[in-house]
Protein backbone atom coordinates (compact mmCIF):
# COMPACT_ATOMS: atom_id res chain seq x y z
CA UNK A 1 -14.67 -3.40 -19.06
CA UNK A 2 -16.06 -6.99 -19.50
CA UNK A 3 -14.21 -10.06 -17.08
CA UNK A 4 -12.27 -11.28 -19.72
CA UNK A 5 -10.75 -8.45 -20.82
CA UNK A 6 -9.80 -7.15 -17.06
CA UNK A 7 -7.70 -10.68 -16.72
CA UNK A 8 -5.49 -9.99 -19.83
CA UNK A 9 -4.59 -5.67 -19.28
CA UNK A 10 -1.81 -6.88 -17.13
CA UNK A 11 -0.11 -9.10 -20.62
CA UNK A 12 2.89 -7.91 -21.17
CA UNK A 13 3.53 -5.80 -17.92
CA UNK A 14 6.63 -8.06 -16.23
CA UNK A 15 8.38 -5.44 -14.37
CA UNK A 16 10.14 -7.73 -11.47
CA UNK A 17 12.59 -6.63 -8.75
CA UNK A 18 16.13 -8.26 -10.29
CA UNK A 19 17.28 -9.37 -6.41
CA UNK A 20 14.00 -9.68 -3.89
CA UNK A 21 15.83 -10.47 -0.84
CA UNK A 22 17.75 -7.53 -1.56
CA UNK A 23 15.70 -4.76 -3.22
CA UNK A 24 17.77 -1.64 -3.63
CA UNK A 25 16.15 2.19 -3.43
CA UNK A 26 16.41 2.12 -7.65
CA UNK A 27 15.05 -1.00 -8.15
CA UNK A 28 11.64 -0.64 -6.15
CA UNK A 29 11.44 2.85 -7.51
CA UNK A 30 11.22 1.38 -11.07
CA UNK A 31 9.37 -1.13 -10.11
CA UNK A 32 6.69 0.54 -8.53
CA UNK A 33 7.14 3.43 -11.51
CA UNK A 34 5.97 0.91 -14.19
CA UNK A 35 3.02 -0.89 -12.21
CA UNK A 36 1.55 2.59 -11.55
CA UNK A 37 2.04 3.44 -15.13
CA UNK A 38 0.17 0.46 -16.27
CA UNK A 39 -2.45 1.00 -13.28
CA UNK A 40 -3.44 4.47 -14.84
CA UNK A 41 -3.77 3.18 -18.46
CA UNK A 42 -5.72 0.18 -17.38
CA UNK A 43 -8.04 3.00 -15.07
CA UNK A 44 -7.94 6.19 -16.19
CA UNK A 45 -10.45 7.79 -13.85
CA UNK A 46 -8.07 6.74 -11.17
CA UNK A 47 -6.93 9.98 -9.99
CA UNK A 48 -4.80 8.85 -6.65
CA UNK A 49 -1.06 10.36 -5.95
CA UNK A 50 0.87 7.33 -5.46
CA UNK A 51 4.51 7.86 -3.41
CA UNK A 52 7.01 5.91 -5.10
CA UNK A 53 10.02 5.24 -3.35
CA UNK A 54 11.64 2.90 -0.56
CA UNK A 55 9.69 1.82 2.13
CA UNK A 56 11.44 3.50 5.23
CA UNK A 57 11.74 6.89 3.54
CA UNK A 58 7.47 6.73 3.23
CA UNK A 59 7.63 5.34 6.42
CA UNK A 60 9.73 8.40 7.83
CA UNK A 61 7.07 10.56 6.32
CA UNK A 62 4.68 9.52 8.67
CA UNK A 63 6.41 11.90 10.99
CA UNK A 64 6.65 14.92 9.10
CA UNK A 65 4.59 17.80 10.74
CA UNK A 66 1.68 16.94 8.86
CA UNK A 67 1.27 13.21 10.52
CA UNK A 68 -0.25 11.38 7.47
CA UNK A 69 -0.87 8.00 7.63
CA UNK A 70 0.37 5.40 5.22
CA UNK A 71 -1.89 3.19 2.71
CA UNK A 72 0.18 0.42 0.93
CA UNK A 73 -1.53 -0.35 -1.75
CA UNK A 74 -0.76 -3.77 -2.19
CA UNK A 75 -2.23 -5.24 -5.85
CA UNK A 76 -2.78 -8.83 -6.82
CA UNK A 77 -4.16 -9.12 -10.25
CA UNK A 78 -4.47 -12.77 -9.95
CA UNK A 79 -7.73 -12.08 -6.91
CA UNK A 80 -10.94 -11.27 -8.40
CA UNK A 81 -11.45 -8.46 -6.71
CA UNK A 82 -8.93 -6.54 -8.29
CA UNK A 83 -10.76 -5.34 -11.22
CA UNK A 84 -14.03 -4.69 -9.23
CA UNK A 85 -12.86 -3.16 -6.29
CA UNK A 86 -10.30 -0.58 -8.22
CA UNK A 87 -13.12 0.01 -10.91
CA UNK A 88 -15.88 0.65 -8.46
CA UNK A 89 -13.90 1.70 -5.07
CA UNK A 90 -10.88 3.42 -5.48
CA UNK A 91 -11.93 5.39 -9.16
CA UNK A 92 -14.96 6.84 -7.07
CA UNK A 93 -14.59 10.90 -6.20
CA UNK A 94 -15.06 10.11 -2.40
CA UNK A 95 -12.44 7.62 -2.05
CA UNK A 96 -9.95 9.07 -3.82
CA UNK A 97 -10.46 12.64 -2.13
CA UNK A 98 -10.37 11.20 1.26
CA UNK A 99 -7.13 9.21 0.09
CA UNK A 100 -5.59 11.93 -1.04
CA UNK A 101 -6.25 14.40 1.45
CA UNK A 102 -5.12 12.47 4.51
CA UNK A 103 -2.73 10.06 3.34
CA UNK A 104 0.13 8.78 1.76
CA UNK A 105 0.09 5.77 -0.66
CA UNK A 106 2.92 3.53 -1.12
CA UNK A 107 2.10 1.13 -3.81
CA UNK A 108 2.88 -2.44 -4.84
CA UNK A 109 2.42 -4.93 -7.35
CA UNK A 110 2.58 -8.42 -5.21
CA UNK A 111 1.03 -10.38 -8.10
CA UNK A 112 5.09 -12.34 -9.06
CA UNK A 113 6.30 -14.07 -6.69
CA UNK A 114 9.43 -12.28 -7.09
CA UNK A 115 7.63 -8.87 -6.22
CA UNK A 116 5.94 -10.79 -3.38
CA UNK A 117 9.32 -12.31 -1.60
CA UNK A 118 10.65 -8.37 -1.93
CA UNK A 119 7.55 -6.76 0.01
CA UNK A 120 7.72 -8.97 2.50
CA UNK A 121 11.54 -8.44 2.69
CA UNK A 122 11.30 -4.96 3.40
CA UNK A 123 8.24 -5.14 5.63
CA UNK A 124 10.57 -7.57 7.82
CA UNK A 125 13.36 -5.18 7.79
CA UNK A 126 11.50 -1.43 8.07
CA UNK A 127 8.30 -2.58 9.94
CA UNK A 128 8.89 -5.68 11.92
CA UNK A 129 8.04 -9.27 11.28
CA UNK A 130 4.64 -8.65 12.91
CA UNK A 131 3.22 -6.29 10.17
CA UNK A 132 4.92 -8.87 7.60
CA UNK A 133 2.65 -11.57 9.44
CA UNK A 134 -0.66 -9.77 8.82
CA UNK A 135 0.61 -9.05 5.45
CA UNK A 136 1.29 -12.45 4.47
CA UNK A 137 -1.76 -14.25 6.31
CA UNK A 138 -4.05 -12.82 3.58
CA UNK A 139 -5.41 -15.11 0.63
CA UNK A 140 -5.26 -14.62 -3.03
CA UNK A 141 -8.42 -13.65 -2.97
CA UNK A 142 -8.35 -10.33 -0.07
CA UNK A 143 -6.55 -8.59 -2.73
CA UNK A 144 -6.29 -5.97 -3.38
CA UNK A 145 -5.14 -4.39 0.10
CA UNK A 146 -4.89 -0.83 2.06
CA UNK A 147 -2.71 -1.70 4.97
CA UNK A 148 -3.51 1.36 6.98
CA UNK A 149 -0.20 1.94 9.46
CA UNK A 150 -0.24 4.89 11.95
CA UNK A 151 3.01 5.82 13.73
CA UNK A 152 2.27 5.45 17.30
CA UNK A 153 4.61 5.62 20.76
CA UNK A 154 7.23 5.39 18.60
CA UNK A 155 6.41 2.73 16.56
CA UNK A 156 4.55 1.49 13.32
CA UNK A 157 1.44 0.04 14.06
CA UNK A 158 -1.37 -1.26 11.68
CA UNK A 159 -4.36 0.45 12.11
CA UNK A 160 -6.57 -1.72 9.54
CA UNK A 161 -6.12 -3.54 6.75
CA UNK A 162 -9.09 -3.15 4.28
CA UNK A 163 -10.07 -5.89 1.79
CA UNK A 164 -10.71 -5.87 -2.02
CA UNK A 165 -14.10 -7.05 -1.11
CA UNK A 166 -15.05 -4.15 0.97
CA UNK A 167 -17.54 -1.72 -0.10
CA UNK A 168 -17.54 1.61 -1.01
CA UNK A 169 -19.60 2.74 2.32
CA UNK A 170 -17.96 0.35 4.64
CA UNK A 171 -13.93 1.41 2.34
CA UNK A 172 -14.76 5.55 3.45
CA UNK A 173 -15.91 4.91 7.21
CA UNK A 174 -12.69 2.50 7.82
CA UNK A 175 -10.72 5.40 6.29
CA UNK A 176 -12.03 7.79 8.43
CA UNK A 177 -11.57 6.12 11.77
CA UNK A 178 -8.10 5.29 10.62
CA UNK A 179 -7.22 9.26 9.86
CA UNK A 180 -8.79 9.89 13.07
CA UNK A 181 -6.76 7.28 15.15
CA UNK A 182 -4.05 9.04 13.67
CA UNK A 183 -4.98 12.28 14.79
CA UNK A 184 -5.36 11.28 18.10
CA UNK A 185 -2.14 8.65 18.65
CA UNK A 186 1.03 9.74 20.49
CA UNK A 187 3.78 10.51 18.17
CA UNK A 188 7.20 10.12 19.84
CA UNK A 189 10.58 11.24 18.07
CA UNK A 190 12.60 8.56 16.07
CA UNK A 191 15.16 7.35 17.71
CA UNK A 192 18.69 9.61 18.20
CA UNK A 193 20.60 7.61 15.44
CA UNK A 194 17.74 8.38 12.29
CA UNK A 195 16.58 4.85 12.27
CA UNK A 196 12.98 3.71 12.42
CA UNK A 197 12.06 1.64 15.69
CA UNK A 198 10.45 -1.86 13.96
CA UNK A 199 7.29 -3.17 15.52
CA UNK A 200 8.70 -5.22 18.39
């Protein structure tokens, strides 16, 4: 797929949150439905499981028995990266096997502004303002993002946060010492009312 066509697969897609400061479970579902419709049309020897859903409940996963870390999988097709680093990085057999043997993916279209406001809404209220810091001090041109986030003491903690430039070598070792920081951290139970401790 030349340049030029990889900035016009998107026309058409306009699948927007209808209230970002208030995104409801529905809403982000749909949302998140559509993009990864479009994604797998627009690569179709992407092979990753993507879990769509609200934020805390693939948050909450993170504690299960199995202890999988969470990817968001945060897309900009405005960065030129985009094209290049899903074509080349996340379509390969390694990446996507070590994806989807160790983790969960959360994904997310950031390239509206309205989709944008609404990630960083519910990173603010499920995560803490720090992770939506790190989130939002990336440029146009980082994307597209795996925000690796562990659940440590009690709390969700980024582990990395790999770039669209990254390369395939440098994507797989990152991954690795992320799964294995995982395996290794100190899981402590949620708190007694069911709600997630935010990043202080």
């Amino acid at each position: 797929m030349d340049e030029a066509n990889s900035n016009t697969m998107f026309k058409g897609y306009d699948e927007n949150l209808s209230d970002s400061e208030n995104p409801s479970a529905d809403d982000v579902r749909t949302v998140q439905e559509r993009f990864t419709q479009v994604l797998s049309q627009r690569y179709p020897f992407l092979r990753l499981e993507f879990d769509c859903g609200p934020l805390d409940e693939a948050i909450v996963s993170m504690i299960s028995p199995d202890r999988r870390p969470l990817i968001l999988y945060i897309h900009n097709d405005r960065s030129v990266a985009t094209h290049i680093f899903c074509e080349r990085v996340l379509c390969t057999d390694k990446i996507a096997s070590c994806l989807d043997e160790n983790f969960t993916i959360w994904p997310w279209d950031r390239t509206s502004d309205i989709n944008y406001t609404g990630l960083l809404v519910m990173l603010n209220k499920h995560c803490g303002q720090q992770i939506k810091d790190v989130i939002s001090s990336f440029a146009t041109d980082d994307y597209p993002l795996l925000c690796c986030l562990i659940w440590n003491e009690g709390q969700v903690k980024v582990a990395d946060t790999i770039q669209g430039t990254t390369s395939i070598d440098d994507t797989l070792n990152r991954l690795n010492q992320v799964r294995d920081s995982s395996d290794s951290s100190v899981i402590s139970p949620p708190p007694m009312n069911g709600r997630i401790l935010r990043y202080p």
